[in-house]
Protein backbone atom coordinates (compact mmCIF):
# COMPACT_ATOMS: atom_id res chain seq x y z
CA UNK A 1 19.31 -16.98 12.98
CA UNK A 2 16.39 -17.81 11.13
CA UNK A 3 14.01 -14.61 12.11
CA UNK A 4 17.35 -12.26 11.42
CA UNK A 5 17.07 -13.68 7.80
CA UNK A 6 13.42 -12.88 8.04
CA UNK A 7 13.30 -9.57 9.13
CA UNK A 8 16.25 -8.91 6.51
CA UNK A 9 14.11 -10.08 3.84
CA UNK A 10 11.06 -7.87 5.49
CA UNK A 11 13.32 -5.11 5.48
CA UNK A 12 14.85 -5.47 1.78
CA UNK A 13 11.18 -5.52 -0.12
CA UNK A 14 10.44 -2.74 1.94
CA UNK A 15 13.01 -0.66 0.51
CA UNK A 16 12.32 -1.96 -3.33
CA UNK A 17 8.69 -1.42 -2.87
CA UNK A 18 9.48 2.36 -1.80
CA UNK A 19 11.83 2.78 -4.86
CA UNK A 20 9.00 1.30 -6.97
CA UNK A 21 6.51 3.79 -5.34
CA UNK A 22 8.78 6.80 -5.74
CA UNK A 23 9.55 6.08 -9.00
CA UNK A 24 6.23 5.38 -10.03
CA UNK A 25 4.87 9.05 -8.78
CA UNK A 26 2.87 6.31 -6.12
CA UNK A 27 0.23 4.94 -8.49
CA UNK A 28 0.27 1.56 -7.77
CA UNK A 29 -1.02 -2.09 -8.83
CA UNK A 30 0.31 -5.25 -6.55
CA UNK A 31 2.85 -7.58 -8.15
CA UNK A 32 5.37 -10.61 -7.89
CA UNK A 33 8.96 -10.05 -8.18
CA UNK A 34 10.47 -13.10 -8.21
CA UNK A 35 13.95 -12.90 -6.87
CA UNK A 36 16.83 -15.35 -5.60
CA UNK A 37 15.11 -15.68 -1.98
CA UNK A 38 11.98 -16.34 -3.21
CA UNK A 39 8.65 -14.29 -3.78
CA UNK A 40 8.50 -10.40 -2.61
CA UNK A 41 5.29 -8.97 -3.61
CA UNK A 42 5.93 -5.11 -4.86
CA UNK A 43 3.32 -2.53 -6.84
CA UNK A 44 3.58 -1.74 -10.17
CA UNK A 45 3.06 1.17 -11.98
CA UNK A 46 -0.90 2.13 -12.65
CA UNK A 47 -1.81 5.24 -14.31
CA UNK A 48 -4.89 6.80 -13.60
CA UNK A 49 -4.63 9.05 -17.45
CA UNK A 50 -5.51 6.06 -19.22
CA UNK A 51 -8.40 5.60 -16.85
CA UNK A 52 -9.49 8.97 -17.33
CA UNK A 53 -8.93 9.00 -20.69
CA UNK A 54 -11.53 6.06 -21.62
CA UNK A 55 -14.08 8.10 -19.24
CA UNK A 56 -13.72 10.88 -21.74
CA UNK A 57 -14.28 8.70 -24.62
CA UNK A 58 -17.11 6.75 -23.65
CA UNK A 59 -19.17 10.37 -22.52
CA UNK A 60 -18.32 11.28 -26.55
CA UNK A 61 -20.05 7.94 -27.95
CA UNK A 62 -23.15 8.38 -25.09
């Protein structure tokens, strides 16, 4: 009983982490979501433009 709740629990942040991913366009940073059964660690949106941008803008002060 107990491992069928497991693997249900295995199987549901699964399928919100590859929501989150899709949704995202699959750049990713690791987070909590804290839900009724607890902790399920999922990825959060992480955009490499900002990144790139503050590349650009520290080569024009150099």
């Amino acid at each position: 009983m107990e491992r069928k709740h497991l693997e249900r629990l295995h199987s549901l942040s699964r399928q919100i982490e590859a929501a989150y991913t899709e949704r995202t366009k699959g750049h990713m940073r690791r987070k909590v979501l804290e839900t009724a059964h607890g902790r399920i660690w999922v990825r959060e949106a992480f955009f490499k433009i900002k990144t790139e941008q503050n590349s650009n803008n520290n080569l024009k002060t150099v």
